[in-house]
N, C-alpha and C. Protein backbone atom coordinates (compact mmCIF):
# COMPACT_ATOMS: atom_id res chain seq x y z
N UNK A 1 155.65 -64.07 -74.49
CA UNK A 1 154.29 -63.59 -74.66
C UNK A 1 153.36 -64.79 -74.59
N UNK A 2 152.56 -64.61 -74.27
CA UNK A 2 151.06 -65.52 -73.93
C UNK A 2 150.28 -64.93 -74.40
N UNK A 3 149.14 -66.42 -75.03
CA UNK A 3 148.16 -65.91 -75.37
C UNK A 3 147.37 -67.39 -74.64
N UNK A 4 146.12 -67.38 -74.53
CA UNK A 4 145.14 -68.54 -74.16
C UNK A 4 143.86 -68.24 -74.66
N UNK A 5 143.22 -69.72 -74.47
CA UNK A 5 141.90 -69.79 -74.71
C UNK A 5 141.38 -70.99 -73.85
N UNK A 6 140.03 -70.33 -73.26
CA UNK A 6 139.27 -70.96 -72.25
C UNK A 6 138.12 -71.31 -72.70
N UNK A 7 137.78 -72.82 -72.13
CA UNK A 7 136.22 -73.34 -72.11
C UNK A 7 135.80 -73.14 -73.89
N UNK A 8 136.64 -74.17 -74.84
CA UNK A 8 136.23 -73.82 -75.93
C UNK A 8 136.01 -75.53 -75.85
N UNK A 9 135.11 -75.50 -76.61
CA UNK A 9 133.66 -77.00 -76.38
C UNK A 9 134.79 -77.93 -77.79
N UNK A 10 135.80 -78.23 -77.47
CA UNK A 10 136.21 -79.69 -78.49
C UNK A 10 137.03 -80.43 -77.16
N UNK A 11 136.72 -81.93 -77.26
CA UNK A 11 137.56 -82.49 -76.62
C UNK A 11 139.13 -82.72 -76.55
N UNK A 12 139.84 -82.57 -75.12
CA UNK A 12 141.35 -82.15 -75.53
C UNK A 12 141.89 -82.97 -76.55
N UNK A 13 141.84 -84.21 -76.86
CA UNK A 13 142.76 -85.25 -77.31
C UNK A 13 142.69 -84.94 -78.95
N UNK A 14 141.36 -84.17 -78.57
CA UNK A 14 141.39 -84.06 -80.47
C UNK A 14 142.07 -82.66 -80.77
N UNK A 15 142.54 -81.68 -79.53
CA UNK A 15 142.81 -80.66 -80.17
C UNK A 15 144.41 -80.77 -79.76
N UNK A 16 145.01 -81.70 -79.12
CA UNK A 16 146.26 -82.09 -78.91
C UNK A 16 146.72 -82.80 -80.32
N UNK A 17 145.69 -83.34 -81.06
CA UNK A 17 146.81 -83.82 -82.20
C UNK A 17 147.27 -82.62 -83.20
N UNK A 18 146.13 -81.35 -83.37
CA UNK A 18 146.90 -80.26 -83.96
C UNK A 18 147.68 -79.96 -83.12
N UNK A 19 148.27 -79.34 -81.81
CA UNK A 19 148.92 -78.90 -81.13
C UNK A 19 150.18 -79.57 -81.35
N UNK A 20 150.60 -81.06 -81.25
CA UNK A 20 152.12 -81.13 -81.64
C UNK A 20 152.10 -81.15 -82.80
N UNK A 21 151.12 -80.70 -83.81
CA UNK A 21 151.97 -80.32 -85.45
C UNK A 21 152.77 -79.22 -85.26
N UNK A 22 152.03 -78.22 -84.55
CA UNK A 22 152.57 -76.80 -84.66
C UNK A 22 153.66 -76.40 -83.56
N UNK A 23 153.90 -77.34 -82.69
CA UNK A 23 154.77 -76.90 -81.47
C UNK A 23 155.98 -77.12 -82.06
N UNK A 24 156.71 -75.57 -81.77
CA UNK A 24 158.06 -75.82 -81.93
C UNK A 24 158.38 -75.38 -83.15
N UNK A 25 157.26 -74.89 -84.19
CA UNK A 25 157.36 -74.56 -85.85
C UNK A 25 157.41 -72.97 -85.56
N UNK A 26 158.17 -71.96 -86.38
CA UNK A 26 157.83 -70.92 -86.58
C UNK A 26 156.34 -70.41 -87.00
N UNK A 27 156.27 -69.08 -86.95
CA UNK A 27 154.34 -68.66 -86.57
C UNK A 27 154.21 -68.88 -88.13
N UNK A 28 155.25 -68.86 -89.34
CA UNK A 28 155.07 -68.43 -90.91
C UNK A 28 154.60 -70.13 -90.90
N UNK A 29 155.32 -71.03 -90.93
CA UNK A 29 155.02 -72.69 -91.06
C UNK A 29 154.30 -73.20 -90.50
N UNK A 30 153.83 -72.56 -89.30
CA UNK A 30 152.53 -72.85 -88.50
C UNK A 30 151.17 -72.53 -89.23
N UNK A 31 151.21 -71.53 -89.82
CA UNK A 31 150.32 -70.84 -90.37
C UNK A 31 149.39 -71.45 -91.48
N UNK A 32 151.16 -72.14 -92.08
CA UNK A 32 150.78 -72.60 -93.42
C UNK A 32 150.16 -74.22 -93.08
N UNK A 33 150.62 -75.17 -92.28
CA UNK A 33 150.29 -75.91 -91.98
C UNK A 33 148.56 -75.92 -91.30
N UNK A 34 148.28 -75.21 -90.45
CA UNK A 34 147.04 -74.70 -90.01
C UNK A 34 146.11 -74.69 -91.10
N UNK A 35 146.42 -73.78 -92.51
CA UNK A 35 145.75 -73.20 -92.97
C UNK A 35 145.16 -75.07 -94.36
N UNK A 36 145.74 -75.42 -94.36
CA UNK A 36 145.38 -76.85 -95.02
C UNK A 36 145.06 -77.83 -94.08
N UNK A 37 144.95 -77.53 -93.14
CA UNK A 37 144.96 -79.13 -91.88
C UNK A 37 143.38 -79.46 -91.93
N UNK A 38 143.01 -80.43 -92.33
CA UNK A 38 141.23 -80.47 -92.66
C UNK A 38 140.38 -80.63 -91.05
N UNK A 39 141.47 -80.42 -90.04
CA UNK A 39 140.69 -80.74 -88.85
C UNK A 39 139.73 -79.50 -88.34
N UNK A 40 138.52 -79.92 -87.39
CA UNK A 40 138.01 -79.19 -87.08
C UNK A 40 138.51 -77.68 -86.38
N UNK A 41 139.76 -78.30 -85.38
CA UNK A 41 140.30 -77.21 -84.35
C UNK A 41 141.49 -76.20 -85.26
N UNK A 42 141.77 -76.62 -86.29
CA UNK A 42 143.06 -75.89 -86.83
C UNK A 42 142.13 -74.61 -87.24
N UNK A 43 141.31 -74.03 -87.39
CA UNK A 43 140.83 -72.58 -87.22
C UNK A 43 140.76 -71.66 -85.89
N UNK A 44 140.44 -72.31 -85.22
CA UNK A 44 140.64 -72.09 -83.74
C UNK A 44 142.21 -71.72 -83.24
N UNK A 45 142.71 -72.84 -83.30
CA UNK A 45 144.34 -72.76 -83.28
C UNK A 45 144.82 -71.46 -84.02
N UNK A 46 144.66 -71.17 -85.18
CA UNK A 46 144.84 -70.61 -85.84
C UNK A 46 144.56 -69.06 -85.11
N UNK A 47 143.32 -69.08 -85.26
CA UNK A 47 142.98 -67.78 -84.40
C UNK A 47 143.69 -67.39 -83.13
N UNK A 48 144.05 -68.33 -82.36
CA UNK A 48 145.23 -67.86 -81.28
C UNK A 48 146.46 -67.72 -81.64
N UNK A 49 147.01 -67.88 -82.63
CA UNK A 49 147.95 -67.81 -83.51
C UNK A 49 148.05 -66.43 -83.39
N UNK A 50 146.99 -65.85 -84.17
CA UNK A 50 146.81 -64.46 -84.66
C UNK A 50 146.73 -63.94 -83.85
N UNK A 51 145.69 -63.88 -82.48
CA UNK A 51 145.34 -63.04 -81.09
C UNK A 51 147.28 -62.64 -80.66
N UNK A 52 147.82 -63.77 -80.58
CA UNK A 52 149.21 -63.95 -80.01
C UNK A 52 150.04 -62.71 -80.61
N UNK A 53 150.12 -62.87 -81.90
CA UNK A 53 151.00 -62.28 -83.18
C UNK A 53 150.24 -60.69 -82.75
N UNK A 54 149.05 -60.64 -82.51
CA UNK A 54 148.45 -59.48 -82.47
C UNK A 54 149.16 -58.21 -81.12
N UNK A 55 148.81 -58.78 -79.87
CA UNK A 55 149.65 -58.28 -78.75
C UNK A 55 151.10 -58.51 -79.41
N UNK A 56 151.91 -59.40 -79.81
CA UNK A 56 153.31 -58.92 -80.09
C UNK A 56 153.83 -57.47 -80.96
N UNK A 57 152.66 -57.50 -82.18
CA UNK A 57 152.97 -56.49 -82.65
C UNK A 57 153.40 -54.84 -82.50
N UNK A 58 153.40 -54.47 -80.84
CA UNK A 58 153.51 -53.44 -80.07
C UNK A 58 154.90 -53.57 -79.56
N UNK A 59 155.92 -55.04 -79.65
CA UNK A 59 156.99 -55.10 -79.53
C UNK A 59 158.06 -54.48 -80.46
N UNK A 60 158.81 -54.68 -80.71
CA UNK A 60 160.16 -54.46 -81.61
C UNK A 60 160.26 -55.57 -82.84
N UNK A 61 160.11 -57.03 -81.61
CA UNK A 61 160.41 -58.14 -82.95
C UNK A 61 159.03 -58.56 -83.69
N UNK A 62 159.59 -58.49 -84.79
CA UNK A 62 158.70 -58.84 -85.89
C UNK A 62 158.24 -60.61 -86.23
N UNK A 63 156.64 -60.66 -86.63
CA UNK A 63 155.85 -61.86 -86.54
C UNK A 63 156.90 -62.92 -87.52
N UNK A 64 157.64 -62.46 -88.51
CA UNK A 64 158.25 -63.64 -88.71
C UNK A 64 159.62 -64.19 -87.89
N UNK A 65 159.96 -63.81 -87.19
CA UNK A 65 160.81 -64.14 -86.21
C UNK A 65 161.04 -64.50 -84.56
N UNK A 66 159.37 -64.89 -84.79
CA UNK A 66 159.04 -65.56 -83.83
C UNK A 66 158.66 -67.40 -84.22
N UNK A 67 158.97 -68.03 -82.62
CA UNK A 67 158.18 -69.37 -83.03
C UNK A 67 157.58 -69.71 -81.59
N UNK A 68 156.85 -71.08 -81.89
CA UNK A 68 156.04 -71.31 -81.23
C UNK A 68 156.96 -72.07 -79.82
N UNK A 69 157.20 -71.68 -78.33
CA UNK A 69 157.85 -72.29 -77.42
C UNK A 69 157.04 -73.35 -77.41
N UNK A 70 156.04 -72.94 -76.45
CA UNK A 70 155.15 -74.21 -75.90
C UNK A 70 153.96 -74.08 -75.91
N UNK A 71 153.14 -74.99 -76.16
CA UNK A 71 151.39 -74.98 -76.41
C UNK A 71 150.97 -76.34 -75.59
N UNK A 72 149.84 -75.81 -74.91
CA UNK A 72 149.91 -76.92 -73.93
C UNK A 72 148.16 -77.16 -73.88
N UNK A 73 147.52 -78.53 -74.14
CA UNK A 73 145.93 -78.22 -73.90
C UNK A 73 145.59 -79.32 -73.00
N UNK A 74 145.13 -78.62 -71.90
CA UNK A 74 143.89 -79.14 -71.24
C UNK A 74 143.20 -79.48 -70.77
N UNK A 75 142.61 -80.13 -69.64
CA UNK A 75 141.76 -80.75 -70.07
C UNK A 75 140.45 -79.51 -69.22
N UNK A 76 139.07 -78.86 -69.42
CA UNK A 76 138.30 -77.87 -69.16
C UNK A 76 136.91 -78.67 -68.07
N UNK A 77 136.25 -77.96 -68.41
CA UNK A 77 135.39 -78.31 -67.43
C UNK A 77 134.45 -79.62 -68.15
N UNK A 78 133.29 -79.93 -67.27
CA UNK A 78 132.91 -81.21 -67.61
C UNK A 78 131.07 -81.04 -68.52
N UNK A 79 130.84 -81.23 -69.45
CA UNK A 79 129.16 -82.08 -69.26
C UNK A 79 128.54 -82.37 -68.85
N UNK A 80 127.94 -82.00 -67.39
CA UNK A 80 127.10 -83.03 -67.06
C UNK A 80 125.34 -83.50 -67.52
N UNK A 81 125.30 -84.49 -67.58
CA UNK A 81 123.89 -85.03 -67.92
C UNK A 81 122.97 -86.02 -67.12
N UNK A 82 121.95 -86.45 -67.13
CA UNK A 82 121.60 -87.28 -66.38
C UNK A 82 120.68 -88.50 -67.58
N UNK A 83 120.69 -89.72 -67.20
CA UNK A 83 119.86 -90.66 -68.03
C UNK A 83 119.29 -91.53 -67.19
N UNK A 84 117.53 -91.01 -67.11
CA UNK A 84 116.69 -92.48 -66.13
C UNK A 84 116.98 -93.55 -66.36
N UNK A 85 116.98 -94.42 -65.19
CA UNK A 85 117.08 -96.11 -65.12
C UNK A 85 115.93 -96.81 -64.76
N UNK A 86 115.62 -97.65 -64.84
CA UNK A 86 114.30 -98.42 -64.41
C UNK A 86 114.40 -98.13 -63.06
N UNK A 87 113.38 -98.83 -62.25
CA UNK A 87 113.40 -97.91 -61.07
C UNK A 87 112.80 -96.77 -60.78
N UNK A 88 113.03 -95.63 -61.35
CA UNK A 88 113.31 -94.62 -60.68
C UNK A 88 114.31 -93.70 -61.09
N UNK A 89 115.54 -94.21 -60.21
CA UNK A 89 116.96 -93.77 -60.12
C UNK A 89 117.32 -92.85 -61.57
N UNK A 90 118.51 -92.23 -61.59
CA UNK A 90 119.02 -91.86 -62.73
C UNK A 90 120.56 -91.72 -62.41
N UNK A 91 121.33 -92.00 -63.38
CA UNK A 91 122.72 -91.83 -63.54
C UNK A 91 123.66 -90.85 -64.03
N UNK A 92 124.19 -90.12 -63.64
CA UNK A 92 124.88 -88.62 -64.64
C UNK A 92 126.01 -89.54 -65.27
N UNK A 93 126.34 -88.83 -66.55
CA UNK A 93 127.18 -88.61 -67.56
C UNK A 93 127.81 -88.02 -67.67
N UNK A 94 129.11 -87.78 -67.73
CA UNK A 94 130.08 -86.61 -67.86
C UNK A 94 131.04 -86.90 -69.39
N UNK A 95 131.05 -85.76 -69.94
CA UNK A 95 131.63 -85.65 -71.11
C UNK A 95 132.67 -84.77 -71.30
N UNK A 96 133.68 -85.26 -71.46
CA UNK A 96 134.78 -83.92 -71.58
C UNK A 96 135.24 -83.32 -72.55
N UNK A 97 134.40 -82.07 -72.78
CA UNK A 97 133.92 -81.97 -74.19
C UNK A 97 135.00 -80.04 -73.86
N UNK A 98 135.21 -79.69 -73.14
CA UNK A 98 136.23 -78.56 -72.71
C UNK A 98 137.39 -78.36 -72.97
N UNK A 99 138.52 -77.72 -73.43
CA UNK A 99 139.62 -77.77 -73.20
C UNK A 99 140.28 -76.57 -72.77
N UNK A 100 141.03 -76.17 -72.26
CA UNK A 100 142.03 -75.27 -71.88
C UNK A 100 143.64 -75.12 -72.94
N UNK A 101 144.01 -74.45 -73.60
CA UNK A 101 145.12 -74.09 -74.40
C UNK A 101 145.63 -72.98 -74.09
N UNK A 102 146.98 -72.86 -73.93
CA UNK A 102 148.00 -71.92 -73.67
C UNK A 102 149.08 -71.73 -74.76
N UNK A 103 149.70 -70.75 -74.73
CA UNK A 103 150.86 -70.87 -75.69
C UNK A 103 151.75 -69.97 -75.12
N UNK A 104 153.01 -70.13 -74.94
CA UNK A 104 154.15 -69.15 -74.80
C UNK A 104 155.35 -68.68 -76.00
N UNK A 105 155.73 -67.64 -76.51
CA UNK A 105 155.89 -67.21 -77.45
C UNK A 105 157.66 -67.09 -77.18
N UNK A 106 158.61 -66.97 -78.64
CA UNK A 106 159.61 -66.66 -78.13
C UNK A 106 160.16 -65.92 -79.20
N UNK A 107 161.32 -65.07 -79.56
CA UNK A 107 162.23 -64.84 -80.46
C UNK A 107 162.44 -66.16 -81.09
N UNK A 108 163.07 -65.62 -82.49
CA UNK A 108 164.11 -66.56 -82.83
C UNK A 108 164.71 -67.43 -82.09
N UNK A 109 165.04 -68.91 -82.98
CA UNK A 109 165.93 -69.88 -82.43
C UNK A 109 167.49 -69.49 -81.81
N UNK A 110 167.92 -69.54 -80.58
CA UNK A 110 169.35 -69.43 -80.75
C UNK A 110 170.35 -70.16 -81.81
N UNK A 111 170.05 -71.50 -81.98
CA UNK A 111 170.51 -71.79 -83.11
C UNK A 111 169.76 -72.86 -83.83
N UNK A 112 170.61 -73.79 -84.36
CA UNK A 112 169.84 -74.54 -85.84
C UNK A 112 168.81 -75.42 -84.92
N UNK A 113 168.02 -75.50 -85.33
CA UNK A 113 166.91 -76.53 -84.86
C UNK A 113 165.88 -76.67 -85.40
């Protein structure tokens, strides 16, 4: 199962350091971790968490027996700006202030890990 989120305005690198807390954790330890993480994006995260868990719920297997395969962010579209120079002239700015996040969902571990 997949879930994503597009064109959400934090830069990737900052939303990649929540992303390998939670990769690879079940959705219950993810949750809990999320839910104390003082960073800006762990609500966000969080919320795709839930969107995810949400479409599964029409399956058979149940939200605690799932974990997280793979979560992957990024990088979205760009900022652009412009700042006059003497002269005349002006220079654009680009800020990569976008990211792109995916997640793929799985059953249970086959085994210990």
């Amino acid at each position: 199962m997949r879930a994503s989120l597009n064109n959400h305005r934090t830069a990737p690198r900052k939303v990649r350091l929540v992303a390998d807390l939670v990769r690879g954790k079940s959705v219950s330890v993810a949750k809990q971790k999320l839910a104390f993480l003082p960073k800006k994006t762990a609500p966000v995260i969080e919320k795709l968490l839930d969107s995810a868990i949400a479409k599964r719920k029409c399956r058979v297997v149940s939200p605690e027996e799932l974990f997280i395969k793979t979560i992957t962010v990024n990088k979205g579209g760009m900022q652009k700006r412009y700042r006059p120079f003497a002269r005349g002239p002006c220079r654009y700015d680009t800020k990569n202030y976008e990211s792109h996040r995916d997640r793929a969902w799985s059953p249970a571990r086959p085994g210990p890990g």
